[in-house]
C-alpha atoms as a PDB file:
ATOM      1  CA  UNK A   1      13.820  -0.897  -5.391  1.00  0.00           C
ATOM      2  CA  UNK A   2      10.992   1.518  -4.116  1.00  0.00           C
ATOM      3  CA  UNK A   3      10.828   2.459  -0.845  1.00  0.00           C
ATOM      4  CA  UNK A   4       7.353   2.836   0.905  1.00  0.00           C
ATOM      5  CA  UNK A   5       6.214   3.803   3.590  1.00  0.00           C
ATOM      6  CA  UNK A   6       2.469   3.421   4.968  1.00  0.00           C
ATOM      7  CA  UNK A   7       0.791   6.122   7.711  1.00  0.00           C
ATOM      8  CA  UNK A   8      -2.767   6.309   9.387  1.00  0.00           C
ATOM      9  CA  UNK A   9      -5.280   4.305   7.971  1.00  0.00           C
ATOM     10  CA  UNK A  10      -4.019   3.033   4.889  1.00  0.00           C
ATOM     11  CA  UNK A  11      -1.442   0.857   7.347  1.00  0.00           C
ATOM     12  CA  UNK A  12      -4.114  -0.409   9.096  1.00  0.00           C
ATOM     13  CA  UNK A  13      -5.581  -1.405   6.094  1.00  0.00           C
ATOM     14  CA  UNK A  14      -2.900  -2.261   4.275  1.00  0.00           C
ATOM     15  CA  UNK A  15      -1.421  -4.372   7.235  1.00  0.00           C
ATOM     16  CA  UNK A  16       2.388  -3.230   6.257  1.00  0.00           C
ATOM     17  CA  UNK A  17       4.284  -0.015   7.872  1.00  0.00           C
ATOM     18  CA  UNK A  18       6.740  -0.353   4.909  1.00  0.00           C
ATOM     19  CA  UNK A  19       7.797  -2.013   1.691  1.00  0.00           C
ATOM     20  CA  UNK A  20       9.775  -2.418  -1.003  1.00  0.00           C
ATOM     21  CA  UNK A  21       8.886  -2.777  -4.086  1.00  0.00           C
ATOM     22  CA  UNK A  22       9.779  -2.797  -8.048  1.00  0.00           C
ATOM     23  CA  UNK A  23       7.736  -0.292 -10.176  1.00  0.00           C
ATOM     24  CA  UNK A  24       8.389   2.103 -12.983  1.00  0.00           C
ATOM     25  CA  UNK A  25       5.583   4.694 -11.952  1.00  0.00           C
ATOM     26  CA  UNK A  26       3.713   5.711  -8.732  1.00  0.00           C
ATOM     27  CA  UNK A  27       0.870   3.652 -10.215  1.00  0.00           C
ATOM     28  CA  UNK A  28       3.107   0.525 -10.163  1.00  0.00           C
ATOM     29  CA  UNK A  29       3.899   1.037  -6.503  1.00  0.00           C
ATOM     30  CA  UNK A  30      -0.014   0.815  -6.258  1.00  0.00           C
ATOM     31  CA  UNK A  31      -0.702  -2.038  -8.383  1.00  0.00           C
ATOM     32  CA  UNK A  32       1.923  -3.686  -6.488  1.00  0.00           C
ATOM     33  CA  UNK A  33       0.257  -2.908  -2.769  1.00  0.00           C
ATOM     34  CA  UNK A  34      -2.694  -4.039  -3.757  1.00  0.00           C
ATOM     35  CA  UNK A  35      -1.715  -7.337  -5.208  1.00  0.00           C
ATOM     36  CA  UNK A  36       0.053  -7.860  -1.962  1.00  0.00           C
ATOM     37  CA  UNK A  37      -3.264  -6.577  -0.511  1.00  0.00           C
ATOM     38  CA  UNK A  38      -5.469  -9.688  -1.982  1.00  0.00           C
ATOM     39  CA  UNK A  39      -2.495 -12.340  -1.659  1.00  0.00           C
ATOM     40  CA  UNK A  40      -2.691 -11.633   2.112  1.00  0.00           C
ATOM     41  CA  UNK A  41      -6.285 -11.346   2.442  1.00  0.00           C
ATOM     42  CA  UNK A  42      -6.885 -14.862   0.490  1.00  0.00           C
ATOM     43  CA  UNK A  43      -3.946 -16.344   2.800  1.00  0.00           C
ATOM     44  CA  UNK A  44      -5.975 -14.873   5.877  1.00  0.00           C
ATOM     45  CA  UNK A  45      -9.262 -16.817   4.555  1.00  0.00           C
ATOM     46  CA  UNK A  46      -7.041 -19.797   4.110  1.00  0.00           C
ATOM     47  CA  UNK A  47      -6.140 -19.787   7.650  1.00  0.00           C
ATOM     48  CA  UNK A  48      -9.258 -19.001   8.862  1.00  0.00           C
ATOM     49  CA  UNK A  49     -10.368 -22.343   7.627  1.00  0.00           C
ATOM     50  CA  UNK A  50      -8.503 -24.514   9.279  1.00  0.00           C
ATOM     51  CA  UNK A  51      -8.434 -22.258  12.986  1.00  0.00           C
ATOM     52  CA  UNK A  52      -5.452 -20.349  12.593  1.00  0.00           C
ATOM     53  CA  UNK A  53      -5.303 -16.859  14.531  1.00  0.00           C
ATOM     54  CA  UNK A  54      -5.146 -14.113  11.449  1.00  0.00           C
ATOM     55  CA  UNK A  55      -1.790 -12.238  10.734  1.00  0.00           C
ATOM     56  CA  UNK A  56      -3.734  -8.668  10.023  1.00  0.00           C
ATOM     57  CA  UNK A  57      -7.322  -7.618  10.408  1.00  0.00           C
ATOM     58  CA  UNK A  58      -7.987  -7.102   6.970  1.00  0.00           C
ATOM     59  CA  UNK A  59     -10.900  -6.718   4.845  1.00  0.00           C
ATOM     60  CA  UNK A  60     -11.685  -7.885   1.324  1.00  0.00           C
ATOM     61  CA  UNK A  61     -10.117  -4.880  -0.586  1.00  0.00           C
ATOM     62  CA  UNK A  62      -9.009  -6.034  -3.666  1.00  0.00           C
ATOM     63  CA  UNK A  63      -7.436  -2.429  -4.822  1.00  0.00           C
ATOM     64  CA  UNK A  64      -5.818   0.497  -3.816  1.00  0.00           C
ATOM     65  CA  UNK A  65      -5.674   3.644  -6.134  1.00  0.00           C
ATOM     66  CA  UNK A  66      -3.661   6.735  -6.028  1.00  0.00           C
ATOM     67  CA  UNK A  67      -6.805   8.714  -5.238  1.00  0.00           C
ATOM     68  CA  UNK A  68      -6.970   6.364  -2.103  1.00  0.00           C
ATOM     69  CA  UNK A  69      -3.681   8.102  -0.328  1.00  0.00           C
ATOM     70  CA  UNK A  70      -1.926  11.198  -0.454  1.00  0.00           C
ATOM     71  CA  UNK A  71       1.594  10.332  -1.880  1.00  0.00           C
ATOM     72  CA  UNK A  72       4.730  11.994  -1.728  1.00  0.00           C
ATOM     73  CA  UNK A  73       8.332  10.867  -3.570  1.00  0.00           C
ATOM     74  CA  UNK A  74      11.191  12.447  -1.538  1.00  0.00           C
ATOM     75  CA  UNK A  75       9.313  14.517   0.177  1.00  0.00           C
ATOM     76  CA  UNK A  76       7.457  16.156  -2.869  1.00  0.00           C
ATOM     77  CA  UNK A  77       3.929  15.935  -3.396  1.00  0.00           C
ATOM     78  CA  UNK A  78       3.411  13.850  -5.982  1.00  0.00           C
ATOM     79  CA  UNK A  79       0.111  14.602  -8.170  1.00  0.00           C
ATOM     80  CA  UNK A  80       0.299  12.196 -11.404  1.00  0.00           C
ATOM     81  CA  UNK A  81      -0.008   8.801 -11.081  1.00  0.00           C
ATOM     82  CA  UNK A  82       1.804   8.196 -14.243  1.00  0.00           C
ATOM     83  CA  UNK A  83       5.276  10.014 -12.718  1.00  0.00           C
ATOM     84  CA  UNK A  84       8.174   7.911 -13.639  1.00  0.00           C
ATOM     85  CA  UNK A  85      10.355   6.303 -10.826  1.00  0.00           C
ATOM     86  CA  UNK A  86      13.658   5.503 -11.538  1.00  0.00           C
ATOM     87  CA  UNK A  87      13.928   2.300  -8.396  1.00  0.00           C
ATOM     88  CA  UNK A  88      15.776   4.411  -5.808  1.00  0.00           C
ATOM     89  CA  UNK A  89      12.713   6.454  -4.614  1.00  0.00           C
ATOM     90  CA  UNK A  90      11.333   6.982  -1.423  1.00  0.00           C
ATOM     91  CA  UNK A  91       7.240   7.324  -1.296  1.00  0.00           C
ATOM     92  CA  UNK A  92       5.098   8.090   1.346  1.00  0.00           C
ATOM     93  CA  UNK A  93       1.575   7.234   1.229  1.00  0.00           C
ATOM     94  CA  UNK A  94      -0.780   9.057   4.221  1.00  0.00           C
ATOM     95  CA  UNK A  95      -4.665   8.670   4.207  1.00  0.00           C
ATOM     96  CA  UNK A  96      -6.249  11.301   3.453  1.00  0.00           C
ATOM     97  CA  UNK A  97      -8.349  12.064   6.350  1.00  0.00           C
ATOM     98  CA  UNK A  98      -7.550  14.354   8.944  1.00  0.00           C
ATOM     99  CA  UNK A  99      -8.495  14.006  12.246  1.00  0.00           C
ATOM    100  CA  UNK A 100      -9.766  17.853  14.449  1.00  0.00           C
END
């Protein structure tokens, strides 16, 4: 398993500090956020239907890319997309604005 872990904005958006995931590449890990991204956002509309309070403020993003976050795999900058992970990672993903 993958280890991430979700700063600034992209938490927010996201709606998860952390996760764990399966993925072979640093693509994978992104694939796999942003299926979680659109499972939570269509359980939010669900809920919203019948008066439930919503778990995350979320809007409808349906995708998250690696050119959406800065990304780093123990502690390196990562800069390809395509770099293999071998499941015992740890990735950071930071948005990449800065604030001044």
């Amino acid at each position: 398993m993958v280890k991430v872990k979700i700063f600034g904005v992209l938490r927010a958006t996201i709606g998860l500090p952390y996760l764990e995931t399966e993925a072979a590449t640093v693509a994978g890990v992104f694939d796999n956020i942003s299926k979680i991204m659109k499972q939570r956002y269509e359980d939010d509309l669900k809920a919203a239907h019948v008066g439930e309070e919503r778990s995350v403020a979320l809007t409808p993003h349906e995708s998250l890319s690696f050119g959406d976050a800065i990304v780093y795999v123990d502690g390196e900058r990562c800069m390809k997309k395509k770099m293999k992970l071998s499941g015992n990672e740890e990735i950071w993903l930071l948005s990449p604005a800065a604030g001044g």
